[in-house]
PDB file of N, CA and C in Angstrom:
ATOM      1  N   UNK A   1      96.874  61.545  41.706  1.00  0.00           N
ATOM      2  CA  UNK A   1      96.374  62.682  40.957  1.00  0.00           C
ATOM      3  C   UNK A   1      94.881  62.504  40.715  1.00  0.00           C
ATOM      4  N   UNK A   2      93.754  63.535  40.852  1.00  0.00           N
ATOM      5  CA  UNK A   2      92.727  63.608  40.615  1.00  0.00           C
ATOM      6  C   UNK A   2      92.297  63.420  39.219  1.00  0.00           C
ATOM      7  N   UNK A   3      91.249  62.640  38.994  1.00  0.00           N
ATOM      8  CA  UNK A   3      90.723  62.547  37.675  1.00  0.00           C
ATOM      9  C   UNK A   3      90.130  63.700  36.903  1.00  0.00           C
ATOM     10  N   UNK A   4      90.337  63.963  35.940  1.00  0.00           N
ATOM     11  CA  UNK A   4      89.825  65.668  35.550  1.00  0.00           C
ATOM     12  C   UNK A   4      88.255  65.243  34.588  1.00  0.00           C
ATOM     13  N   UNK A   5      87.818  64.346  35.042  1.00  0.00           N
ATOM     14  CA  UNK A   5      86.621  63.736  34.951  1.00  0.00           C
ATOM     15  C   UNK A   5      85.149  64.098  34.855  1.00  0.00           C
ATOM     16  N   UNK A   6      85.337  64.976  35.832  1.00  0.00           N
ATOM     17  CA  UNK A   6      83.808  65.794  36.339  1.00  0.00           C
ATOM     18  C   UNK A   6      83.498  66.682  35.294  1.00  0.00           C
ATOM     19  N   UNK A   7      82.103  66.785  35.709  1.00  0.00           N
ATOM     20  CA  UNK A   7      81.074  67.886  34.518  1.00  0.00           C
ATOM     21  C   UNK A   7      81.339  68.891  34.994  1.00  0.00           C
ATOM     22  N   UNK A   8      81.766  70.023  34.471  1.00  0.00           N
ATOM     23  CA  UNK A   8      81.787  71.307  34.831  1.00  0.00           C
ATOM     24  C   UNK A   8      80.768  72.014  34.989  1.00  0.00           C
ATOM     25  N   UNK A   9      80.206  72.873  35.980  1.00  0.00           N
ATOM     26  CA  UNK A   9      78.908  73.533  35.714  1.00  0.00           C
ATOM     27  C   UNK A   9      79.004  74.504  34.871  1.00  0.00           C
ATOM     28  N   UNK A  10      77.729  74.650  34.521  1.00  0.00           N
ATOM     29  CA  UNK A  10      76.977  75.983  33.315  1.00  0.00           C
ATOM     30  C   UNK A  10      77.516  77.160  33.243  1.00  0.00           C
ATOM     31  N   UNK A  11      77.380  77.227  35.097  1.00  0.00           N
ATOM     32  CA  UNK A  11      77.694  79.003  35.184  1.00  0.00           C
ATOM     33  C   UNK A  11      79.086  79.242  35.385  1.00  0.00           C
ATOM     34  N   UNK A  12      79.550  78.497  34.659  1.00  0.00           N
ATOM     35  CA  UNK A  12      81.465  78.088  34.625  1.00  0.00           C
ATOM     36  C   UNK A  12      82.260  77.592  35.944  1.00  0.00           C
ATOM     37  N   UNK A  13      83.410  77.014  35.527  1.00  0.00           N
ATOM     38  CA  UNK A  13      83.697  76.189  36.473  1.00  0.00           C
ATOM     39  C   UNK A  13      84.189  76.944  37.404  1.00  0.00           C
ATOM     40  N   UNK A  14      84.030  76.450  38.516  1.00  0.00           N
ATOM     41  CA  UNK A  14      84.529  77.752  39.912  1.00  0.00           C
ATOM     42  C   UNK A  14      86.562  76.730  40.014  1.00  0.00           C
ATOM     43  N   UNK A  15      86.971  77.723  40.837  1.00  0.00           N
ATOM     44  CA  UNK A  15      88.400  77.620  41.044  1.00  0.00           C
ATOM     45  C   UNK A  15      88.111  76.320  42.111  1.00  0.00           C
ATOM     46  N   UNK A  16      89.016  75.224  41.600  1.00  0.00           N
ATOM     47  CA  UNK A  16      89.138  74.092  42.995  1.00  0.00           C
ATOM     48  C   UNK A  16      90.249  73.973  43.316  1.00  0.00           C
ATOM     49  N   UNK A  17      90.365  73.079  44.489  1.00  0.00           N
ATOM     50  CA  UNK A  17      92.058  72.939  45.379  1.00  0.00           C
ATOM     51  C   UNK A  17      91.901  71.507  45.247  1.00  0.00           C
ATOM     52  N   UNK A  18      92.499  70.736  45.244  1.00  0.00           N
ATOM     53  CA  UNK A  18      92.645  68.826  45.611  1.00  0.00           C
ATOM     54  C   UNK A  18      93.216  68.405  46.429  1.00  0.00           C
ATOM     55  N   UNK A  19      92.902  68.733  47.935  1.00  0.00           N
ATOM     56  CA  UNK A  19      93.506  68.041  48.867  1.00  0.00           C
ATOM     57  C   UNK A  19      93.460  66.472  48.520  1.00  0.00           C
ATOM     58  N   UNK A  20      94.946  65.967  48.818  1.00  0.00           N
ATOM     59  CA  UNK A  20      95.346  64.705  48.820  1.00  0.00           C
ATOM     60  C   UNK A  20      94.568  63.850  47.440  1.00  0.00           C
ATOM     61  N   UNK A  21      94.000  64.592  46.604  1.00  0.00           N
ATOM     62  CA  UNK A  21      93.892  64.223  45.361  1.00  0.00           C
ATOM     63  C   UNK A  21      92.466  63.883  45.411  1.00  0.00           C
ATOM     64  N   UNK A  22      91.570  65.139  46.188  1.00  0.00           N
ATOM     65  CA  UNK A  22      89.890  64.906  45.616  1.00  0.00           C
ATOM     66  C   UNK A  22      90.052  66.348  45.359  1.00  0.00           C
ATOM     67  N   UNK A  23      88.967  66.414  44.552  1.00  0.00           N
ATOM     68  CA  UNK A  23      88.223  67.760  44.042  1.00  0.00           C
ATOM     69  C   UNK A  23      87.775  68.346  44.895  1.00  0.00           C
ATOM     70  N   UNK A  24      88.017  69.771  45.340  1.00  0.00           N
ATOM     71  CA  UNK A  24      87.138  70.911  45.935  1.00  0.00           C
ATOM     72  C   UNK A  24      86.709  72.043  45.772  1.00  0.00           C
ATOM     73  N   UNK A  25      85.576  72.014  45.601  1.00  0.00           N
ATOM     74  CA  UNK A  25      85.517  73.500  44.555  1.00  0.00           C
ATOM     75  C   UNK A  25      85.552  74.587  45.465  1.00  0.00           C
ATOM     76  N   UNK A  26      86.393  75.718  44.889  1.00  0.00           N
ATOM     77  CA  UNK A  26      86.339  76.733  45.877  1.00  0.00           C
ATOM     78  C   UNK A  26      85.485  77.960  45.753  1.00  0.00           C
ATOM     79  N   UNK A  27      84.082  77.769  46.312  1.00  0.00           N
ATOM     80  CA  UNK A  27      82.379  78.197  46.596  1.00  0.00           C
ATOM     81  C   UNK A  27      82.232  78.170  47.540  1.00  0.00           C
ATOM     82  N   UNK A  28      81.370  78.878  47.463  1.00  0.00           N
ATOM     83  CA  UNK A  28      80.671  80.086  48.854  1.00  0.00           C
ATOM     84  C   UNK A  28      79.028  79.038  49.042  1.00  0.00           C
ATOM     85  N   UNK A  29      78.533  79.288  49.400  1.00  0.00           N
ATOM     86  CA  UNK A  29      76.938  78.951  49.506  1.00  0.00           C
ATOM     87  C   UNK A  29      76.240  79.605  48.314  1.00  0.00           C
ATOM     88  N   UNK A  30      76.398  80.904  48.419  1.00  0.00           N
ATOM     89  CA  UNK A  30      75.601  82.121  47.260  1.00  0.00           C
ATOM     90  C   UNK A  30      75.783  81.066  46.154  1.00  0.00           C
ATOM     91  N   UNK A  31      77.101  80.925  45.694  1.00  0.00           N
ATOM     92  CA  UNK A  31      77.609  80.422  44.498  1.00  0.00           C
ATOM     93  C   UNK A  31      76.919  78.958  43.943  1.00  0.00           C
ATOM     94  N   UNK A  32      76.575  78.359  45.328  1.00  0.00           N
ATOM     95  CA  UNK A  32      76.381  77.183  45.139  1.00  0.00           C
ATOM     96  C   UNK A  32      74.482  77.130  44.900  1.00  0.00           C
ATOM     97  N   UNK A  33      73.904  77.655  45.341  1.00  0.00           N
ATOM     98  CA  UNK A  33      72.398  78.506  45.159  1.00  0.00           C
ATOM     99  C   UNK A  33      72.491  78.591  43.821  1.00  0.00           C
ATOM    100  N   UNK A  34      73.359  79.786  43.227  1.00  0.00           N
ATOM    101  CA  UNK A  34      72.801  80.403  42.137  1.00  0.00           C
ATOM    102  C   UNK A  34      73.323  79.564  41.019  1.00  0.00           C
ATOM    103  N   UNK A  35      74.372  77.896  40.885  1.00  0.00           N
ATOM    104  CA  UNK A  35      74.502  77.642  40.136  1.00  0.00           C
ATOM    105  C   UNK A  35      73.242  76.080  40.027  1.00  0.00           C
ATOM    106  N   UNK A  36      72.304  75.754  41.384  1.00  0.00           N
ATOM    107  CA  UNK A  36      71.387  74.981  41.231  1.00  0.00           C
ATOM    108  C   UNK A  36      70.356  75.883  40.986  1.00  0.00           C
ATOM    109  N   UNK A  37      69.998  76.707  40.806  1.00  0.00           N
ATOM    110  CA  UNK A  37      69.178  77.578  39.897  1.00  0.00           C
ATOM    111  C   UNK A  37      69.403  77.688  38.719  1.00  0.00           C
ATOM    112  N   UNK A  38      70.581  78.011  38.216  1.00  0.00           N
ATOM    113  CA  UNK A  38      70.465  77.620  36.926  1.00  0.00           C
ATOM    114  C   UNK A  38      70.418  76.292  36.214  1.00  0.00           C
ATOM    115  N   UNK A  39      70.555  75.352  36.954  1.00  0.00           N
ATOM    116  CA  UNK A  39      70.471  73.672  36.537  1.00  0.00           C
ATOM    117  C   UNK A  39      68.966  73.827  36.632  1.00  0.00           C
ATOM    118  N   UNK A  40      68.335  74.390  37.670  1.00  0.00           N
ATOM    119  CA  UNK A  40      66.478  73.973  37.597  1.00  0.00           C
ATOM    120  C   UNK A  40      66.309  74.701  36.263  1.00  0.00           C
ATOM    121  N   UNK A  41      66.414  76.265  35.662  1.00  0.00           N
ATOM    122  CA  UNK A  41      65.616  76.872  35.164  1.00  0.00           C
ATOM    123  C   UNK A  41      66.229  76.515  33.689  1.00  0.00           C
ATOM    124  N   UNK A  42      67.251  75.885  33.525  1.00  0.00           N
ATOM    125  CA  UNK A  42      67.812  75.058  32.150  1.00  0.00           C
ATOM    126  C   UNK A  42      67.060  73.470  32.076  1.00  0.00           C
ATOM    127  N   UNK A  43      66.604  73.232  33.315  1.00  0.00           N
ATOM    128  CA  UNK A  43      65.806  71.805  33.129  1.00  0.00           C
ATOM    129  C   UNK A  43      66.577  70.539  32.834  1.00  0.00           C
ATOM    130  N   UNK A  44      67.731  71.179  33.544  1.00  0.00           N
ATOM    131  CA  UNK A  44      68.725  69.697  33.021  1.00  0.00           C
ATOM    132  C   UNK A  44      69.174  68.886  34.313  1.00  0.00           C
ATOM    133  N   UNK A  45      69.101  67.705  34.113  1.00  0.00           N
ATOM    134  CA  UNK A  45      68.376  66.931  34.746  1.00  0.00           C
ATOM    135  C   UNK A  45      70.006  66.087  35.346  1.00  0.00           C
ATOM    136  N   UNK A  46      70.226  65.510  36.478  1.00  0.00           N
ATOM    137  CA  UNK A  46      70.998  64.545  36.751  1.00  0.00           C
ATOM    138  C   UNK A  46      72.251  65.128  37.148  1.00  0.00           C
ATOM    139  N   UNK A  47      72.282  65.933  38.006  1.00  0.00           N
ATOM    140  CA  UNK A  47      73.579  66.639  38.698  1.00  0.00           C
ATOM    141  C   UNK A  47      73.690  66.905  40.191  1.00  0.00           C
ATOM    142  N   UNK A  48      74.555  66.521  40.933  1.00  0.00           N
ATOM    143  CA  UNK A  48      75.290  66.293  41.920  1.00  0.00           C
ATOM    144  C   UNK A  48      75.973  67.447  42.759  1.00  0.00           C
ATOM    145  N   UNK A  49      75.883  67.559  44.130  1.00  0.00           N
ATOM    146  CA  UNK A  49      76.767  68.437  44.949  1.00  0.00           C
ATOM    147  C   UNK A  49      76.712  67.685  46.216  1.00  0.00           C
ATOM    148  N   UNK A  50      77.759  67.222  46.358  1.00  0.00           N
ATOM    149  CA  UNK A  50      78.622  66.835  47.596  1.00  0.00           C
ATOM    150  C   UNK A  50      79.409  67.716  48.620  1.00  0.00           C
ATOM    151  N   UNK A  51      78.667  67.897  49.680  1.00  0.00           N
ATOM    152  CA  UNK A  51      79.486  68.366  50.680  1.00  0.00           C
ATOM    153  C   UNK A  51      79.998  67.907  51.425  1.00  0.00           C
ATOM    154  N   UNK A  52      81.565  67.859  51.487  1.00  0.00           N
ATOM    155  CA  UNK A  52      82.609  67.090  51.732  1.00  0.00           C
ATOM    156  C   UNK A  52      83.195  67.454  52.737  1.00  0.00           C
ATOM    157  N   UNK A  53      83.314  66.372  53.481  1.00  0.00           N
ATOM    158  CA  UNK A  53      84.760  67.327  54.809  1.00  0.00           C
ATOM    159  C   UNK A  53      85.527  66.271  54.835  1.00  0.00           C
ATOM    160  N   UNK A  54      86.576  66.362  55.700  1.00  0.00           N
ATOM    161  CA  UNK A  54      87.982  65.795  55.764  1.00  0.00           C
ATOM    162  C   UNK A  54      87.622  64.176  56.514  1.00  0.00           C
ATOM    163  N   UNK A  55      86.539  63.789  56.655  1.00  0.00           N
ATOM    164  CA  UNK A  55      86.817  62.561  56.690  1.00  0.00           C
ATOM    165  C   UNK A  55      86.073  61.578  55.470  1.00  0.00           C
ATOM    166  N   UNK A  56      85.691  62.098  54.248  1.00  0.00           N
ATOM    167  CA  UNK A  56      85.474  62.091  53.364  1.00  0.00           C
ATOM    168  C   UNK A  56      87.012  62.011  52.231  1.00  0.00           C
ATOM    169  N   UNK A  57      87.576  63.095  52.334  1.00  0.00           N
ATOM    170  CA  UNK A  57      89.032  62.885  51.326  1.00  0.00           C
ATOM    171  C   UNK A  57      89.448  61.918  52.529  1.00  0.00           C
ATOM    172  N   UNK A  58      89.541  61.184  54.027  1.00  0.00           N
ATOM    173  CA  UNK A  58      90.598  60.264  54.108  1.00  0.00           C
ATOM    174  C   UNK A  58      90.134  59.330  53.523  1.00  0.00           C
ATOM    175  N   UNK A  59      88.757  59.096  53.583  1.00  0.00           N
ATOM    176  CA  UNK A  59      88.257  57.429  53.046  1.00  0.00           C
ATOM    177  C   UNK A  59      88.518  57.267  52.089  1.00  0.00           C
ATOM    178  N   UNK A  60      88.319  58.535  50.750  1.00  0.00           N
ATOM    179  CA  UNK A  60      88.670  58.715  49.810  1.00  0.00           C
ATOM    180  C   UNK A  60      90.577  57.727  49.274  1.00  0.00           C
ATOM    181  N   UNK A  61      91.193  58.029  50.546  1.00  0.00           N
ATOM    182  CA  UNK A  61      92.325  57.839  49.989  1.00  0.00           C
ATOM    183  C   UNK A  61      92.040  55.970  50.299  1.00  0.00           C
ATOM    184  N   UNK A  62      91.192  55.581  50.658  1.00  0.00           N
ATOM    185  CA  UNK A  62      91.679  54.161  51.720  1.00  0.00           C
ATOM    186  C   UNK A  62      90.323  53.021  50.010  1.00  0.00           C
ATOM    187  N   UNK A  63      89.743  54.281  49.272  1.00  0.00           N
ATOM    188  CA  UNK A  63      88.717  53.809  48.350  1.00  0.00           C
ATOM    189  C   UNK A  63      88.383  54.646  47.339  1.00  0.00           C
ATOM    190  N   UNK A  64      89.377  53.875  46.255  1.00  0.00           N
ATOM    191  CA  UNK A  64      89.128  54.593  44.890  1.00  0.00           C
ATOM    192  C   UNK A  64      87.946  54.983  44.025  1.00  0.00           C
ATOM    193  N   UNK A  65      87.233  54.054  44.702  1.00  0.00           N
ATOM    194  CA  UNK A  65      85.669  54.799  43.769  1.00  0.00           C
ATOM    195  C   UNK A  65      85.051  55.629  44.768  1.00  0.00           C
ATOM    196  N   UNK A  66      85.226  55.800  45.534  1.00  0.00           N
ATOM    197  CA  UNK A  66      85.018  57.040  46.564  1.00  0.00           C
ATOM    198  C   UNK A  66      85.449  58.449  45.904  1.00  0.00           C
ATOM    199  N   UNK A  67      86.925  57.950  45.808  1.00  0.00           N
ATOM    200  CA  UNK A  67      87.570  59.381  45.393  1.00  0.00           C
ATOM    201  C   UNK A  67      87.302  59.642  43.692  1.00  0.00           C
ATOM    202  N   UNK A  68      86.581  58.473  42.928  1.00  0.00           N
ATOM    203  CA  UNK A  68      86.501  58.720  41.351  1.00  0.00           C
ATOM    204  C   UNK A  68      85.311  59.109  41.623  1.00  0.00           C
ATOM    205  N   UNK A  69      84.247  58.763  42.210  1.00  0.00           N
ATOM    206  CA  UNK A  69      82.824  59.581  42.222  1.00  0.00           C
ATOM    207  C   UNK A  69      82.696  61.379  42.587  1.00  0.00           C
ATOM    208  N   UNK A  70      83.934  61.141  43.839  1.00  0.00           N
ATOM    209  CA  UNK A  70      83.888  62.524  44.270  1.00  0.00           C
ATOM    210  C   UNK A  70      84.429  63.597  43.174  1.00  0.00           C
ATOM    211  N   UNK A  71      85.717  63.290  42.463  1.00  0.00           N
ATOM    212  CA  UNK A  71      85.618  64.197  41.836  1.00  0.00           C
ATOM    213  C   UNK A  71      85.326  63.889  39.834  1.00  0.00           C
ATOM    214  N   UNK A  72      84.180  63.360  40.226  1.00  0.00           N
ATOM    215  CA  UNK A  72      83.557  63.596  38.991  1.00  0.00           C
ATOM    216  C   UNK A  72      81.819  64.228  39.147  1.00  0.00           C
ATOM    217  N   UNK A  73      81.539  64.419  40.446  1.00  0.00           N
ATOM    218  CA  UNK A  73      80.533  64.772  41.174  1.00  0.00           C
ATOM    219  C   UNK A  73      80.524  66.670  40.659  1.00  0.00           C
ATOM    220  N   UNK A  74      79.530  67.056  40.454  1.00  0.00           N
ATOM    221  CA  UNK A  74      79.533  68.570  39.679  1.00  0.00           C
ATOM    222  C   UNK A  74      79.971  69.644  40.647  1.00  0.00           C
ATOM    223  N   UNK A  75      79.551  69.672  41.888  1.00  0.00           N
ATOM    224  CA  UNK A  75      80.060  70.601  42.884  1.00  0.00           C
ATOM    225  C   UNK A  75      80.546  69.599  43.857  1.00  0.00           C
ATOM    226  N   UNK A  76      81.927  69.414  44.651  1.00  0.00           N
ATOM    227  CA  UNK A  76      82.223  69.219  45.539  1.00  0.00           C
ATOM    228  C   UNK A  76      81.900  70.381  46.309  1.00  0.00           C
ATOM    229  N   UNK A  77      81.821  70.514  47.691  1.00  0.00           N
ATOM    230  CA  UNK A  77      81.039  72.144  48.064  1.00  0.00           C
ATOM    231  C   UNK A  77      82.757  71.404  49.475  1.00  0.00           C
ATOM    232  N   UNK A  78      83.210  72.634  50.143  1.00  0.00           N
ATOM    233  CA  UNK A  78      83.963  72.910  51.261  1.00  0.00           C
ATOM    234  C   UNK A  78      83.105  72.829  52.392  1.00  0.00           C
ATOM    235  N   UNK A  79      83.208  71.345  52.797  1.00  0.00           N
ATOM    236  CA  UNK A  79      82.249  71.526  54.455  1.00  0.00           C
ATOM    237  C   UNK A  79      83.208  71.481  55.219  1.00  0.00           C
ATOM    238  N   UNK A  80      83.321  72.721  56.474  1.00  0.00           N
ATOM    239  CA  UNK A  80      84.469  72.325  57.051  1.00  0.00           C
ATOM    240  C   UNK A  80      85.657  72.948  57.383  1.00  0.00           C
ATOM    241  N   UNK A  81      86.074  73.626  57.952  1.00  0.00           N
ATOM    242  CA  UNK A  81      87.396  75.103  58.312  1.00  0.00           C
ATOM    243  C   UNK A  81      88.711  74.221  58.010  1.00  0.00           C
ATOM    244  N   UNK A  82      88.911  73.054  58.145  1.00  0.00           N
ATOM    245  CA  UNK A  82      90.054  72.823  57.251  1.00  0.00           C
ATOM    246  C   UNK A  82      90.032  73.145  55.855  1.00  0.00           C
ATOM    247  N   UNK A  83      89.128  73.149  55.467  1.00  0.00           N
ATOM    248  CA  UNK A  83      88.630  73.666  53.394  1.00  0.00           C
ATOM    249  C   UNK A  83      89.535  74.615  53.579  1.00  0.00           C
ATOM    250  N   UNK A  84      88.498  75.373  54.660  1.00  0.00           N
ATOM    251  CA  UNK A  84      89.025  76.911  54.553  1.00  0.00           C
ATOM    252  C   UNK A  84      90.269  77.325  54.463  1.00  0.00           C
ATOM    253  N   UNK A  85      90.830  76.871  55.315  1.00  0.00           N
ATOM    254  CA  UNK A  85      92.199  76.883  55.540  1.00  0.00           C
ATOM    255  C   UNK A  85      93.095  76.459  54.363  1.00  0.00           C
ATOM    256  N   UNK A  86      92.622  75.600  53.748  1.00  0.00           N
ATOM    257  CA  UNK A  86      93.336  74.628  52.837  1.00  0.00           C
ATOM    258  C   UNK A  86      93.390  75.583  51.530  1.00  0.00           C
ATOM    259  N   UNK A  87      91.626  76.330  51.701  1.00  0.00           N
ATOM    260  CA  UNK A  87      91.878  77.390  50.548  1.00  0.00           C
ATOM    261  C   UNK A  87      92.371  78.312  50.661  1.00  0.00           C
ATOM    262  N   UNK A  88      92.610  79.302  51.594  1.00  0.00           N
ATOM    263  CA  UNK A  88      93.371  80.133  51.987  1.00  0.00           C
ATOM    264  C   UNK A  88      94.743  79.642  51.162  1.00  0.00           C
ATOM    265  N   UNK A  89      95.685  78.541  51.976  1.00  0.00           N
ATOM    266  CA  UNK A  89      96.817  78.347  51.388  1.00  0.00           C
ATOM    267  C   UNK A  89      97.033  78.558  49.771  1.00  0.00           C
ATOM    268  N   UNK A  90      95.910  78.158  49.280  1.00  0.00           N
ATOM    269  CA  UNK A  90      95.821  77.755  47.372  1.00  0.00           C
ATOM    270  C   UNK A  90      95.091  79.132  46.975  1.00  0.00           C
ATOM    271  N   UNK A  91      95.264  80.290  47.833  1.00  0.00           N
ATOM    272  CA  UNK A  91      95.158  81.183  46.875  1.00  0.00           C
ATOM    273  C   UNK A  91      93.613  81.493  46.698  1.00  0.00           C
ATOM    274  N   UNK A  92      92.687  80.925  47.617  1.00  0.00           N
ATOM    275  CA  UNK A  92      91.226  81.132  46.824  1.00  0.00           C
ATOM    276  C   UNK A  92      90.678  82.238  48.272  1.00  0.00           C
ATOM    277  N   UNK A  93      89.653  82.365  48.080  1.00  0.00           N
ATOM    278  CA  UNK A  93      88.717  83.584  48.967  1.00  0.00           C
ATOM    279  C   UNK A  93      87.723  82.593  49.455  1.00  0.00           C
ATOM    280  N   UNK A  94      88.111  82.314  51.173  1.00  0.00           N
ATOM    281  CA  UNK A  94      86.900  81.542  51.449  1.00  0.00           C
ATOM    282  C   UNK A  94      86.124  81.771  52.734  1.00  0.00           C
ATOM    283  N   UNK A  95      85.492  83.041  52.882  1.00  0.00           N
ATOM    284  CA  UNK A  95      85.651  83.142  54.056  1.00  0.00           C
ATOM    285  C   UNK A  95      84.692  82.125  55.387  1.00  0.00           C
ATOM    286  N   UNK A  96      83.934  81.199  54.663  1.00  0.00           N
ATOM    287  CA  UNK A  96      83.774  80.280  55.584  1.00  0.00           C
ATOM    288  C   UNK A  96      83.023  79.047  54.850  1.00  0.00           C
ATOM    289  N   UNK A  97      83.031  78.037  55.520  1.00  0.00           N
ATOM    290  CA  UNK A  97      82.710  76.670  55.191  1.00  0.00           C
ATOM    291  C   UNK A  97      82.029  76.571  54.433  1.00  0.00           C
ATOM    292  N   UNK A  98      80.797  75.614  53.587  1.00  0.00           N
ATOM    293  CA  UNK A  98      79.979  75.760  53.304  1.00  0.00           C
ATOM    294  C   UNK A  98      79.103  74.135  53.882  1.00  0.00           C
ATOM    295  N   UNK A  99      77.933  74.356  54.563  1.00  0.00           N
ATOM    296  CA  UNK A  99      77.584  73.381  54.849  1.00  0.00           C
ATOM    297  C   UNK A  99      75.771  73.441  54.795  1.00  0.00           C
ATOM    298  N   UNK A 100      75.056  72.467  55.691  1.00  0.00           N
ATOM    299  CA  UNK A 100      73.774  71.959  55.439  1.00  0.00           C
ATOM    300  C   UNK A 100      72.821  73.242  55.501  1.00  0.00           C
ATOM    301  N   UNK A 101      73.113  73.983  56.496  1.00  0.00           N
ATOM    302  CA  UNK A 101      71.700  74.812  56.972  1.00  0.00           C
ATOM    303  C   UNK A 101      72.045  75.937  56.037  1.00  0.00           C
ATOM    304  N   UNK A 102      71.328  76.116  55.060  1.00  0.00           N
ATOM    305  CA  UNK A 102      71.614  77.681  54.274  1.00  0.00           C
ATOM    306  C   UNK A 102      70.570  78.837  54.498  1.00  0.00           C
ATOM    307  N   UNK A 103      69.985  78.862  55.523  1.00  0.00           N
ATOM    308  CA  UNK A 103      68.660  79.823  55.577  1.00  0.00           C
ATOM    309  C   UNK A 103      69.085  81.362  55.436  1.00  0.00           C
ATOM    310  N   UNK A 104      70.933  81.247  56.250  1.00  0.00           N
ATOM    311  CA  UNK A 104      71.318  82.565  56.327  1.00  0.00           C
ATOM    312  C   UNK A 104      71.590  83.397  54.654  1.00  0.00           C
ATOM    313  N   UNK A 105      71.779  82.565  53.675  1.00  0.00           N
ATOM    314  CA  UNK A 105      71.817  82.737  52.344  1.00  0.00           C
ATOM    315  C   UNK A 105      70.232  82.936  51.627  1.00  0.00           C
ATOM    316  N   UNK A 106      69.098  82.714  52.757  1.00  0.00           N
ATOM    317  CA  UNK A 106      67.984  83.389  51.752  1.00  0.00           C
ATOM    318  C   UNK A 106      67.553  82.165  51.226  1.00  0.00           C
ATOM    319  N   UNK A 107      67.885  80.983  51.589  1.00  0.00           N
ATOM    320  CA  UNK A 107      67.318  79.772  50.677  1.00  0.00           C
ATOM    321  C   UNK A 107      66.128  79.323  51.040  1.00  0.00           C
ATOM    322  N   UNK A 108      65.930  79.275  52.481  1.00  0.00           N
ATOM    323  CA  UNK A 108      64.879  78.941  53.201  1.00  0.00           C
ATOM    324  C   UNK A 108      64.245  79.811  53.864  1.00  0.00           C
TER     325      UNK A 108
END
C-alpha cells in the first residue's frame, strides 16, 4: 500500500491511480504548468515533479525508498501510454502521456 505521505499541491490535489503501490497523479501537462506557476508566484520554495514511467514503479517495487520518495514527491506526472491506459481503467480522463518536451502546451 502506498504511503499517503506526500504534500498535496495548492491548486488542490488532482485525482491519482497507484499502480502496484506508487502514486500517479492523474494530470495533463496544462495542469501540471499551471500548478508550477502557482508554486513560483506563492514563492514557496522546495517542491518536486517526477515524471514517471513503468520502469520506475518496477524498481520501485525491487526499492522501498524509491517507492517512499515517489509517492511523497508533489506531482508524480504520467510519462508513458501505459499511465494512460492504467487511467482510463481507474476512471480518470487522460488523453495522453505527459512527458519532457512541453512546447506544444505554450511553455516554451
Amino acid at each position: 500500500m502506498a504511503t499517503q505521505a506526500h504534500r498535496a499541491p495548492d491548486a488542490g490535489t488532482p485525482n491519482l491511480f497507484l499502480p502496484l503501490g506508487v502514486r500517479v497523479d492523474a494530470v495533463q501537462t496544462p495542469q501540471v504548468l499551471a500548478q508550477m506557476k502557482v508554486w513560483i508566484r506563492d514563492r514557496r520554495p522546495f517542491h518536486s515533479v517526477a515524471g514517471t514511467g513503468m520502469h520506475e514503479i518496477v524498481e520501485a517495487q525491487r526499492d522501498p525508498s524509491l517507492r517512499e520518495t515517489l509517492n511523497a514527491t508533489d506531482l508524480v506526472v504520467p510519462d508513458g501510454m501505459p499511465f494512460v491506459w492504467l487511467g482510463w481503467h481507474h476512471g480518470h480522463d487522460l488523453p495522453r502521456s505527459v512527458y519532457g518536451p512541453v512546447s506544444d502546451a505554450g511553455f516554451l
